[in-house]
Protein backbone atom coordinates (compact mmCIF):
# COMPACT_ATOMS: atom_id res chain seq x y z
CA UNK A 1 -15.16 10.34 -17.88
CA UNK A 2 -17.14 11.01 -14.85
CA UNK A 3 -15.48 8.85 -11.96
CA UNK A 4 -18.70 9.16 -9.98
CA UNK A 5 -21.01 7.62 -13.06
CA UNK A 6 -18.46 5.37 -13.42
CA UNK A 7 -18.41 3.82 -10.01
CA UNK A 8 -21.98 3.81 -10.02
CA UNK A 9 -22.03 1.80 -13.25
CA UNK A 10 -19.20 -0.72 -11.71
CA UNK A 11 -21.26 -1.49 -8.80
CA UNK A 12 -24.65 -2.25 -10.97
CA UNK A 13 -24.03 -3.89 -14.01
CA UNK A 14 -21.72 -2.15 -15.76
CA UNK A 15 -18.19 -3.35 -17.49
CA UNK A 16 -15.94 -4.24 -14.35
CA UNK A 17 -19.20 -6.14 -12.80
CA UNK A 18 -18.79 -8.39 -15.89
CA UNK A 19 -15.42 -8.78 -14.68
CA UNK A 20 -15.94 -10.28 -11.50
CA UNK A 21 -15.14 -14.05 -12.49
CA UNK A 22 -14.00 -13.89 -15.93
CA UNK A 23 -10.84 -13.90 -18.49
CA UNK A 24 -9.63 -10.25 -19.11
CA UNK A 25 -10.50 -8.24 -22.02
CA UNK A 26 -8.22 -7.36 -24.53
CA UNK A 27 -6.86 -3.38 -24.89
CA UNK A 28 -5.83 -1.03 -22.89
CA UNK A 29 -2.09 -2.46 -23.01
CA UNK A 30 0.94 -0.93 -24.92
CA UNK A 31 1.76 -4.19 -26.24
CA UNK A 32 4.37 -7.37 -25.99
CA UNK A 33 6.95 -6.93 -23.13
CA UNK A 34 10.69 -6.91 -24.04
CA UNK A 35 13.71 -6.84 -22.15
CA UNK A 36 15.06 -2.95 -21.52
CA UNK A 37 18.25 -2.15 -20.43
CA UNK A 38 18.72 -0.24 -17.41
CA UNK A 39 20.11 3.50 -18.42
CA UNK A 40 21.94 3.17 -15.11
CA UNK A 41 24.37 0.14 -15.95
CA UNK A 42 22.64 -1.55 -19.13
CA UNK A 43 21.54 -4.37 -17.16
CA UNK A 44 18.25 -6.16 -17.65
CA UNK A 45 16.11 -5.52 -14.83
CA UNK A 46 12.61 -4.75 -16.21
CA UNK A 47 10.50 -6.41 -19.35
CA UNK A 48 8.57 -3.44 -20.72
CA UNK A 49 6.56 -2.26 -24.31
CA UNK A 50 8.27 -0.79 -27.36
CA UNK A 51 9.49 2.88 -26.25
CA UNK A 52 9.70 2.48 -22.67
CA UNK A 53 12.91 3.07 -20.98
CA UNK A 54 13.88 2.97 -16.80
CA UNK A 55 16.41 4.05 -14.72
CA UNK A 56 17.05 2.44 -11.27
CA UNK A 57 18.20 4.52 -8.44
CA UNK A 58 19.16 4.65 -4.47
CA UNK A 59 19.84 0.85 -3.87
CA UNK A 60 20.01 -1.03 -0.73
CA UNK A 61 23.86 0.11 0.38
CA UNK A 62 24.71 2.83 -1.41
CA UNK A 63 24.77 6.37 0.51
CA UNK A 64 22.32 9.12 0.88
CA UNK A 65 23.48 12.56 0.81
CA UNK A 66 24.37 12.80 4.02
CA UNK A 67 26.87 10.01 3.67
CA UNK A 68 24.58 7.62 5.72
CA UNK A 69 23.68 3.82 4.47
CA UNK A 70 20.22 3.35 2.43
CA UNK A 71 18.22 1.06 4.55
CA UNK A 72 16.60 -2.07 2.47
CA UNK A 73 12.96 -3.56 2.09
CA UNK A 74 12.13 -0.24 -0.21
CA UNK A 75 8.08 -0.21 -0.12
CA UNK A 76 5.18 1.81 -0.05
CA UNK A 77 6.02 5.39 -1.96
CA UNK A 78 4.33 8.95 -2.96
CA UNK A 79 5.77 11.71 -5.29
CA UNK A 80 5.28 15.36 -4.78
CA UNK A 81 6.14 18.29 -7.00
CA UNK A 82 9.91 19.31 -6.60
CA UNK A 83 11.35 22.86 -7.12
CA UNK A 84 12.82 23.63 -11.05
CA UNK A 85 11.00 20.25 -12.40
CA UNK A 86 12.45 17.51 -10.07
CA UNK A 87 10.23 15.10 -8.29
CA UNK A 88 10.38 14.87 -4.27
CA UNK A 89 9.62 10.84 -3.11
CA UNK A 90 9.09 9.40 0.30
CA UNK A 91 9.93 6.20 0.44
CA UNK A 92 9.10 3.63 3.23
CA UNK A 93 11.25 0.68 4.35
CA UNK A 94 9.96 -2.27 5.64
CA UNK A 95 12.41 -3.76 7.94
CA UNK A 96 11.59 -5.55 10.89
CA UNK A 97 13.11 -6.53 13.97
CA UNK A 98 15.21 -4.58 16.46
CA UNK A 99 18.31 -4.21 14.25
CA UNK A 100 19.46 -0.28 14.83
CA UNK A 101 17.59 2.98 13.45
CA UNK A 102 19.16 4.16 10.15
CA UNK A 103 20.10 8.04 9.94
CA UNK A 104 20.60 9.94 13.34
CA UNK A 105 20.29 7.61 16.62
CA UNK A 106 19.02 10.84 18.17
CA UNK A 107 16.42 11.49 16.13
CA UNK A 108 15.07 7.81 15.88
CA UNK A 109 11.72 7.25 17.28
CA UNK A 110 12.86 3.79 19.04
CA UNK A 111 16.81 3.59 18.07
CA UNK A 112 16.80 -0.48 18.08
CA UNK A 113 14.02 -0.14 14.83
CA UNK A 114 15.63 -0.45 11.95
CA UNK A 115 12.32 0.94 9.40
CA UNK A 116 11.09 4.42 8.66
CA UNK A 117 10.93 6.35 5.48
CA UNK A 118 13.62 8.35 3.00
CA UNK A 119 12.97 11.74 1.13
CA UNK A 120 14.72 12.22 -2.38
CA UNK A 121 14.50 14.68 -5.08
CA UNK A 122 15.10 13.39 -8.07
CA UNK A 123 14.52 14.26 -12.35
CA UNK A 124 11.70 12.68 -14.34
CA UNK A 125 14.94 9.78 -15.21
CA UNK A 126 15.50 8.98 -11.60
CA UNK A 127 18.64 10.98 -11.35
CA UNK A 128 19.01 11.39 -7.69
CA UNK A 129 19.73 15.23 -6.43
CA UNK A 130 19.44 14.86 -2.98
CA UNK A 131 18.43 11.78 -0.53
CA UNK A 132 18.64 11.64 3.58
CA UNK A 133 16.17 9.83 6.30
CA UNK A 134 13.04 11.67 7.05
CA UNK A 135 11.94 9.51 9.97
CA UNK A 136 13.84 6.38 11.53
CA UNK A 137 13.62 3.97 14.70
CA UNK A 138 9.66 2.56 12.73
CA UNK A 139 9.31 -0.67 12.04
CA UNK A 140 8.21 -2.95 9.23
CA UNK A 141 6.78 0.64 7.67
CA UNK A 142 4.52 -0.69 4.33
CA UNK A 143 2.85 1.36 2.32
CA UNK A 144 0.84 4.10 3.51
CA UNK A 145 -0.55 7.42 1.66
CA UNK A 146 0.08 11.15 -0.06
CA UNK A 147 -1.49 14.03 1.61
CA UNK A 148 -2.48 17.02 -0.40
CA UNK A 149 -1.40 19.32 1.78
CA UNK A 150 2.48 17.61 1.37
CA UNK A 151 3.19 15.01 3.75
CA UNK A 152 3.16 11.15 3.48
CA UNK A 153 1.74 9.12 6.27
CA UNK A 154 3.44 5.37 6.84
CA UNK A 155 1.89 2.64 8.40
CA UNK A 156 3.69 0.50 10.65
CA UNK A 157 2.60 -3.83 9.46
CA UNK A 158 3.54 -4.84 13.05
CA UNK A 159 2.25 -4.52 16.87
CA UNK A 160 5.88 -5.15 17.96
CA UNK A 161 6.92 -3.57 21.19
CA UNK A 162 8.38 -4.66 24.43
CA UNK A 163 5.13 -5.26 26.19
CA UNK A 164 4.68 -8.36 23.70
CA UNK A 165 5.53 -11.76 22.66
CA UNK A 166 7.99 -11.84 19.62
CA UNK A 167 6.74 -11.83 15.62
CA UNK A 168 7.21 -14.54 13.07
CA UNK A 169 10.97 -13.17 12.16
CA UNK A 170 12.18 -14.25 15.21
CA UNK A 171 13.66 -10.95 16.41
CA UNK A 172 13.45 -9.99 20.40
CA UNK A 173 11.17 -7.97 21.16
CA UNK A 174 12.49 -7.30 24.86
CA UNK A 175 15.07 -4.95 22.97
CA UNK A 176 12.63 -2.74 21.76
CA UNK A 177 11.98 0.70 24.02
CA UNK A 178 8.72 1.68 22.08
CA UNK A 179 5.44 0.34 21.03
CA UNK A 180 4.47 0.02 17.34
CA UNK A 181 1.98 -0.40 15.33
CA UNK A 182 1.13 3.13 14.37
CA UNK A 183 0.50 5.76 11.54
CA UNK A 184 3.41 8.66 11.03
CA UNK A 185 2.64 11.69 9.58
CA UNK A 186 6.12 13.12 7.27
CA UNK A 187 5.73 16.22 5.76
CA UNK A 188 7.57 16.48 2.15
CA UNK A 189 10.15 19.55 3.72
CA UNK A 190 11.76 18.27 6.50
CA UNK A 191 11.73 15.59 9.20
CA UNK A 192 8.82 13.83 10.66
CA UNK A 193 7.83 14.69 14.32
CA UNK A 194 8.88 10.85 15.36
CA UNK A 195 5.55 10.69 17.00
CA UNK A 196 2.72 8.41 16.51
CA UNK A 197 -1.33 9.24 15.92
CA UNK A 198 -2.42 6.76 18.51
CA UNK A 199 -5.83 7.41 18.07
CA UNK A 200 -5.61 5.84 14.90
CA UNK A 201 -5.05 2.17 16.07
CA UNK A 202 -2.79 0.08 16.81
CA UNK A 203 -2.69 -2.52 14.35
CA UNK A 204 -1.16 -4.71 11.31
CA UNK A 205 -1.69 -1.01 9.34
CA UNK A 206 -0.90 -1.33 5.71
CA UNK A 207 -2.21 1.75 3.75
CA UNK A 208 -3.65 5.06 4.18
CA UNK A 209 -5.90 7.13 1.58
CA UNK A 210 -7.56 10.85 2.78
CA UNK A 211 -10.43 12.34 1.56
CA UNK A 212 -10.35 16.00 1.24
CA UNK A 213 -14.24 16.47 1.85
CA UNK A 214 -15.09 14.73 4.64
CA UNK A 215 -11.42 15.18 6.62
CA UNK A 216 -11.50 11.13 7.21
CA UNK A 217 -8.38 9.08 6.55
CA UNK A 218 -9.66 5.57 5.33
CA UNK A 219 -7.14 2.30 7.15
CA UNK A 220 -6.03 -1.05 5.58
CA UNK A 221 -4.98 -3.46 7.53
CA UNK A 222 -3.04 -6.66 6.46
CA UNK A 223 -3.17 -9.11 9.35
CA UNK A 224 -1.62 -12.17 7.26
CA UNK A 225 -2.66 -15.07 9.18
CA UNK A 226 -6.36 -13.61 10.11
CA UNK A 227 -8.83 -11.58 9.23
CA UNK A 228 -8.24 -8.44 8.28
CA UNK A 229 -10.79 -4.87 8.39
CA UNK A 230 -11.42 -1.75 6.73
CA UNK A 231 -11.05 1.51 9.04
CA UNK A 232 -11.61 5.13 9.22
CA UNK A 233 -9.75 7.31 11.50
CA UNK A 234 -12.19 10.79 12.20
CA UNK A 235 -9.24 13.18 13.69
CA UNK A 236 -10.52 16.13 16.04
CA UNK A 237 -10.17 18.56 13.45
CA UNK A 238 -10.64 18.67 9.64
CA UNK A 239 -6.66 18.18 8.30
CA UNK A 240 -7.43 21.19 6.07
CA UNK A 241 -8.04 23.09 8.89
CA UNK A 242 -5.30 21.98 11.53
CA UNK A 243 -2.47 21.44 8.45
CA UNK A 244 -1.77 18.05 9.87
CA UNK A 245 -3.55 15.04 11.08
CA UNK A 246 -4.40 15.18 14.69
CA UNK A 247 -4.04 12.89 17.43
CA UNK A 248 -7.46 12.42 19.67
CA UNK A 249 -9.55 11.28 17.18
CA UNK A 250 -12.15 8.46 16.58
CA UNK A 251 -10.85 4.79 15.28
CA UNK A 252 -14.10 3.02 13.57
CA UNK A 253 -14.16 -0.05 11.48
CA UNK A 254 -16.53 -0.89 8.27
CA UNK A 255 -19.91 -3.38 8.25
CA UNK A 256 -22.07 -4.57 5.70
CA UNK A 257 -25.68 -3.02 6.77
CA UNK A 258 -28.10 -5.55 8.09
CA UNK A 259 -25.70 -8.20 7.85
CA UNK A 260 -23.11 -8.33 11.00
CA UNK A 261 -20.12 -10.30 10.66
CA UNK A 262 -19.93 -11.03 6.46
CA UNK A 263 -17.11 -12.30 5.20
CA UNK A 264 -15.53 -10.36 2.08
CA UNK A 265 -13.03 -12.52 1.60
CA UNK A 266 -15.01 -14.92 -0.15
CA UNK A 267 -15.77 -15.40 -3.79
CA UNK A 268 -17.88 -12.65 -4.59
CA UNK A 269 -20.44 -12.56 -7.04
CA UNK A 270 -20.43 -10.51 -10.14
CA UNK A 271 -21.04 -6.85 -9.69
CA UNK A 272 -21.72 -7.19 -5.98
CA UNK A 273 -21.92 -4.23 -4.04
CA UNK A 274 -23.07 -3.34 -0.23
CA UNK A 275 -24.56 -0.38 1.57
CA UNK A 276 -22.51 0.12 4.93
CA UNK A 277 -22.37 1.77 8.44
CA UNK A 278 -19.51 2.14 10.81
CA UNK A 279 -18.60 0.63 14.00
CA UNK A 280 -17.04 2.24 17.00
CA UNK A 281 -13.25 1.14 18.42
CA UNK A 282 -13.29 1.76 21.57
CA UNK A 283 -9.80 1.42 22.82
CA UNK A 284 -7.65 1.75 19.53
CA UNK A 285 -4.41 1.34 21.54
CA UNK A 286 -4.78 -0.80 23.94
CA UNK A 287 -2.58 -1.74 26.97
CA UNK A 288 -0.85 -5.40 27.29
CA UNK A 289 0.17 -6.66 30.11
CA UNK A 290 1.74 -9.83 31.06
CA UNK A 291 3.19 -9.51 26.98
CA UNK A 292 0.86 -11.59 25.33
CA UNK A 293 1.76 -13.71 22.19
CA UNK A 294 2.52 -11.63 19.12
CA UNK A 295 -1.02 -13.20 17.82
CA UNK A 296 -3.14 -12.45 20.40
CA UNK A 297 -1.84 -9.09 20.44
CA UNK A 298 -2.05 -8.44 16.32
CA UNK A 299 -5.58 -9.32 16.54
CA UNK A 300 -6.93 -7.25 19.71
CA UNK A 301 -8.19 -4.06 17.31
CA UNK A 302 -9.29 -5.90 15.14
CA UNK A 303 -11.56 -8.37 17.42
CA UNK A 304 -13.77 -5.36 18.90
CA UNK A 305 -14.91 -4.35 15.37
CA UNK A 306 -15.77 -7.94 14.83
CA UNK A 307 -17.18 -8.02 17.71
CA UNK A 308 -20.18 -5.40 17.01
CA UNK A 309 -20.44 -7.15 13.10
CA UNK A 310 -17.46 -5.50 11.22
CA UNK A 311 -16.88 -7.16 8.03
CA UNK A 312 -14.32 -10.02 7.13
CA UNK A 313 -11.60 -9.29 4.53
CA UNK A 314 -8.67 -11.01 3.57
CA UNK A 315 -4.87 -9.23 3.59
CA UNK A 316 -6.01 -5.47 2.70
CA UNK A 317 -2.99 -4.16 1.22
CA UNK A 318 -3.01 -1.26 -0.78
CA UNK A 319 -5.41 1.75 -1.33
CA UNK A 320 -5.86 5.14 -2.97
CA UNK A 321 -7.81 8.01 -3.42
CA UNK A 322 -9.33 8.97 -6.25
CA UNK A 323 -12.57 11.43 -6.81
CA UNK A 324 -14.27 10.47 -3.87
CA UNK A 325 -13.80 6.73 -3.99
CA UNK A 326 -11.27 4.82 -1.88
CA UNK A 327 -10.43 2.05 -4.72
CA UNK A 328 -8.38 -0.76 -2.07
CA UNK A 329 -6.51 -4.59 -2.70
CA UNK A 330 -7.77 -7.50 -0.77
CA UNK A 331 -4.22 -9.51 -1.15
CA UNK A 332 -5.59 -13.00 -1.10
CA UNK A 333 -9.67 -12.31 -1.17
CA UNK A 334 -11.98 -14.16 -3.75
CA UNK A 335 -12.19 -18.27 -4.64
CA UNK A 336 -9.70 -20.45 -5.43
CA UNK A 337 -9.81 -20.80 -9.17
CA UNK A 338 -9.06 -24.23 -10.77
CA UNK A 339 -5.40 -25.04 -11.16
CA UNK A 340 -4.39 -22.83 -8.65
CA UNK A 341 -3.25 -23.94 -5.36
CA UNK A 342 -4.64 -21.57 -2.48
CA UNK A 343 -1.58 -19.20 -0.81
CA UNK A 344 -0.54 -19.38 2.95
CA UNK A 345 -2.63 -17.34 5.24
CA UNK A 346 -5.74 -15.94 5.54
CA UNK A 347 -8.01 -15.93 2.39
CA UNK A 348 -7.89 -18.37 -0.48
CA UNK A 349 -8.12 -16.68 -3.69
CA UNK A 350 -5.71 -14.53 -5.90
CA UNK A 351 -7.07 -10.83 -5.06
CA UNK A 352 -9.66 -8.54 -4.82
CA UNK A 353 -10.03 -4.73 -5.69
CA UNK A 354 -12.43 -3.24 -3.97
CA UNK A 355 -14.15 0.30 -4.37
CA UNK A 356 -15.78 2.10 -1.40
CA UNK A 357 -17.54 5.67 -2.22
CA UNK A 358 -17.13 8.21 0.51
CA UNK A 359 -20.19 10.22 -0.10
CA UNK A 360 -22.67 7.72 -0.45
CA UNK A 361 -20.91 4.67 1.85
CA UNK A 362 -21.55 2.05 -1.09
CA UNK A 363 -19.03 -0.95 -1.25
CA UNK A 364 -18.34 -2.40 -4.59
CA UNK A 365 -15.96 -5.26 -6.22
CA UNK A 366 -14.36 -3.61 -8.52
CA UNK A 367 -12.57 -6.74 -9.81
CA UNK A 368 -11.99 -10.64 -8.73
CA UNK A 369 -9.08 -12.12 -10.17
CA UNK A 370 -10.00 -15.59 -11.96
CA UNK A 371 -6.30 -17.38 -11.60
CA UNK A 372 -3.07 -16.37 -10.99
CA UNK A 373 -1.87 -15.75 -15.14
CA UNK A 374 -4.45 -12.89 -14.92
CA UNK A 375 -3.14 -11.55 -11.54
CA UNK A 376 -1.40 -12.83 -8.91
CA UNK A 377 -1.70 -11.42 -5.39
CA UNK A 378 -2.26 -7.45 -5.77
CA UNK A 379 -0.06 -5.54 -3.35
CA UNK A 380 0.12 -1.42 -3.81
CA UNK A 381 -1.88 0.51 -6.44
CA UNK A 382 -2.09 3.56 -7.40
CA UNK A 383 -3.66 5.67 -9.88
CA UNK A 384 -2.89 6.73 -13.41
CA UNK A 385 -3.86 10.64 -14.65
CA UNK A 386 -6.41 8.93 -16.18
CA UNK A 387 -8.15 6.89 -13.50
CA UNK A 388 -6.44 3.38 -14.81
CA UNK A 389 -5.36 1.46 -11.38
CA UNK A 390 -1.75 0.32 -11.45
CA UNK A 391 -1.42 -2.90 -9.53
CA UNK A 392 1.74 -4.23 -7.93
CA UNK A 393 1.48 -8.08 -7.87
CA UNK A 394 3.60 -9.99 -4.83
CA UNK A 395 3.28 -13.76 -6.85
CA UNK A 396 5.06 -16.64 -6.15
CA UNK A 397 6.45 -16.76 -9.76
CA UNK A 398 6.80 -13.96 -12.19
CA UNK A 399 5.45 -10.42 -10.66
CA UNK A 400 4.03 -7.81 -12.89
CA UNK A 401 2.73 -4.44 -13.02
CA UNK A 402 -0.92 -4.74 -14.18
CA UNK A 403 -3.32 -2.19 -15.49
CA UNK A 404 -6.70 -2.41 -14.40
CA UNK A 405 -8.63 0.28 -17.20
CA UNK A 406 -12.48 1.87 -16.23
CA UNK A 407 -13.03 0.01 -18.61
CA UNK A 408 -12.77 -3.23 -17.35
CA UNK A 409 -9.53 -3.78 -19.39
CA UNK A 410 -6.60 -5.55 -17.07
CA UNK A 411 -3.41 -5.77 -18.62
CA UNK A 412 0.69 -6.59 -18.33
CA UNK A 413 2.68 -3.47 -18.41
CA UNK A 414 5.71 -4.58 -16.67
CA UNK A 415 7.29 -7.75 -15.35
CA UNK A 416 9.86 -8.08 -12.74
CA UNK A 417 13.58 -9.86 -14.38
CA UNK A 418 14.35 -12.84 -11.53
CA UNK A 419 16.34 -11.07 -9.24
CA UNK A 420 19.59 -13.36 -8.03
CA UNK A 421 19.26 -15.07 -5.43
CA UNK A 422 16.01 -13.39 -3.85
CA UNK A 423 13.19 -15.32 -5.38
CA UNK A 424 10.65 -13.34 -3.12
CA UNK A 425 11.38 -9.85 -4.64
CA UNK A 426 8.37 -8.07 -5.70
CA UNK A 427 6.83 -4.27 -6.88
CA UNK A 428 5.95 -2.00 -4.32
CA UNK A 429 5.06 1.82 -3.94
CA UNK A 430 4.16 2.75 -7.73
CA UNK A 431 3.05 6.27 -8.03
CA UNK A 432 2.92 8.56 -11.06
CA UNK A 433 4.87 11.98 -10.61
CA UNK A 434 3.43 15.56 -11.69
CA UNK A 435 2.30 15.64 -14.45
CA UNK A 436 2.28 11.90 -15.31
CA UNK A 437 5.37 11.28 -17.70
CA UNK A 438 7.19 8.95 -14.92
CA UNK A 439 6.36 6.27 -13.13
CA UNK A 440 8.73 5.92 -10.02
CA UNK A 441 8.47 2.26 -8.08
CA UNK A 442 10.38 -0.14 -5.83
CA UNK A 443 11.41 -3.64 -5.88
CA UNK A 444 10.97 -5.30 -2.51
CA UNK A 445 13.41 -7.75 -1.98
CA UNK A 446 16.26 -8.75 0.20
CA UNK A 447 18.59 -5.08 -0.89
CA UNK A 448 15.71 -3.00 -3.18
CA UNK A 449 15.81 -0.21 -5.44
CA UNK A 450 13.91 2.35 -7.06
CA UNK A 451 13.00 2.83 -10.86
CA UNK A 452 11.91 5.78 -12.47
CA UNK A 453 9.80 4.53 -15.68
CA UNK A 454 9.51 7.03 -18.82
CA UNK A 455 7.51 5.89 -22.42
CA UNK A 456 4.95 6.99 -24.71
CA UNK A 457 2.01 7.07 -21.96
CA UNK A 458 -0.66 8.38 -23.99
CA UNK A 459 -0.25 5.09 -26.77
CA UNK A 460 -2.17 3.10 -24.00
CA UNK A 461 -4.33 2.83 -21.10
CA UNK A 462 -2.33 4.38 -18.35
């Protein structure tokens, strides 16, 4: 299939436009879900289709290689290709608050920040081989995004710091020694430089996707309680080129074209679709003084987009690359359907997937969600070998992995088992390793874990 006709039929009136407000079309599924036995412990952790099996791996607790504790909160995730068949992972953890860098003190970027990511090798069954921090002393570190050229870059959800007011988890900020807010850049072999592109903003940053043409690395941010935009970061020198991303660069923010200020994270319409220009940031890390609220200072990025007519979303989550389209997941974006009782925050609805094409700067809805049984607060996604999105929900109640087809088919492939006494656990940081015949992912929750998930891939739409 030719993603480009593809796209072009999603944003006129092709299958997915039909898909805007509606129930979801049958297919494209591998069938009922049944309760699977972890190989680990044959415990019931995941509901799954007829042939599928999982491992879980690297908990919350246990030790990496180097005899150090796994941090918890496991998140955002990419898989590279391993020497002799195994699978290399970076894995980010989300943990806020100035509760001690994991790993090496020494190393840590601010040693009271307990986030940053972990590198693993491990076989197409999640059998770990190796495991160790690859950058520590981050904070609240999301999701974020694979770079071809072998590195992962994690995003940093928080402006934390000890030049402002303290965040919603109560933590002190004054114990801090760095600012945050930033991108990373950690390359598959080794450790990250523990060093942040400040060019690229200073915000609530959630994901990151790259596209290999232009050298741009296209920005979600998830700024719960407000609204949220879609950025591009332009570093000084094509990635390719420089074998990194570069600090220096140019911070810009997306707008609707002859419309200044519209808000995305509205019901849409079926098969709507913008053209769209870019708007300068002109200080994308600024300097507070007098340490402003934690609000006022999550928002200050953010505001000078707005300011020249950025566009409103709502809670932009995850994104990925795929032949030149950026497909990315308003959290909480469309209407509230009936029945459903609008979530906590900014934007109303149940989720959005959104579809932005990097060579011709055309914005589509790929998909509205119509209630919360069809999908329930999209988180990460990636994308299957054969285009299909995966879609990790973050519900209230039970959280699945969803397929979202070209076709317009969405679908349950996975739910979630209630995990004791953390009714808040959810998916995070799926991602398909070479060659396609696992799918590795995190639960979020309280601890976390990873899964590596095997079956009979070709029987469906993933």
């Amino acid at each position: 299939m030719d993603r480009r006709r593809f796209l072009l039929g999603a944003l006129a009136a092709g299958p997915f436009a039909g898909l805007a407000a509606g129930p979801p079309r049958p297919g494209g599924g591998y069938g009922p879900l049944k309760p699977v036995r972890d190989a680990r412990d044959g415990k019931v952790r995941l509901f799954l289709p007829d042939g599928f099996g999982y491992r879980s791996f690297n908990a919350a607790g246990e030790r990496f290689s180097d005899g150090s504790p796994v941090p918890g909160r496991h998140d955002g995730m990419a898989a590279f290709r391993g020497p002799r068949g195994s699978t290399i992972l970076v894995r980010n953890h989300e943990v806020n608050g100035p509760v001690g860098a994991f790993g090496d003190p020494e190393k840590a970027y601010d040693r009271a920040a307990g986030g940053g990511t972990a590198t693993l090798r491990v076989t197409r069954r999640g059998e770990v081989l190796s495991s160790g921090p690859s950058l520590t002393g981050t904070m609240m570190n999301c999701s974020g995004g694979p770079m071809p050229w072998g590195a992962w870059v994690t995003c940093e959800e928080t402006v934390n710091g000890p030049d402002v007011g303290d965040d919603f988890s109560g933590g002190d900020n004054s114990k801090l020694t760095r600012k945050h807010g930033y991108i990373f850049e950690v390359p598959v072999n080794g450790a990250a430089r523990p060093e942040p592109i400040r060019a690229a903003g200073r915000f609530a940053h959630e994901s990151a996707a790259f596209d290999q043409v232009s050298g741009a690395l296209y920005l979600t941010e998830d700024n719960f309680a407000f609204p949220s935009g879609f950025y591009r970061y332009l570093p000084p020198r094509h990635p390719w080129q420089a074998g990194r991303i570069l600090d220096g660069g140019r911070l810009q923010m997306l707008a609707v074209r002859e419309q200044d200020g519209m808000d995305l994270s509205a019901g849409q319409p079926r098969g709507a679709a913008y053209t769209t220009r870019w708007v300068d940031i002109d200080d994308p890390d600024p300097l507070f003084t007098g340490k402003p609220g934690n609000d006022e200072a999550v928002r200050a990025v953010g505001r000078q987009g707005l300011a020249k007519g950025a566009a409103i979303f709502s809670r932009l989550e995850g994104a990925v690359y795929h032949h030149g389209t950026v497909y990315f997941v308003s959290t909480q974006g469309g209407a509230t359907a009936t029945g459903d009782q609008p979530p906590s925050g900014f934007g109303k609805g149940r989720g959005q997937v959104w579809a932005y094409e990097t060579w011709s700067g055309r914005l589509g809805l790929v998909y509205e969600s119509p209630g919360a049984v069809v999908l329930d607060l999209p988180d990460n996604v990636t994308a299957s070998p054969r285009g299909t999105l995966v879609l990790c929900e973050d519900g209230g109640g039970d959280n699945f992995l969803r397929g979202l087809t070209w076709r317009g088919e969405i679908f349950d492939f996975c739910r979630l088992a209630p995990v004791p006494d953390d009714p808040g656990a959810e998916f995070a940081g799926s991602t398909f390793g070479p060659g396609g015949q696992t799918l590795y992912v995190n639960v979020q929750s309280r601890q976390g874990v990873s899964f590596a998930i095997w079956g009979p891939w070709q029987r469906g739409g993933f």
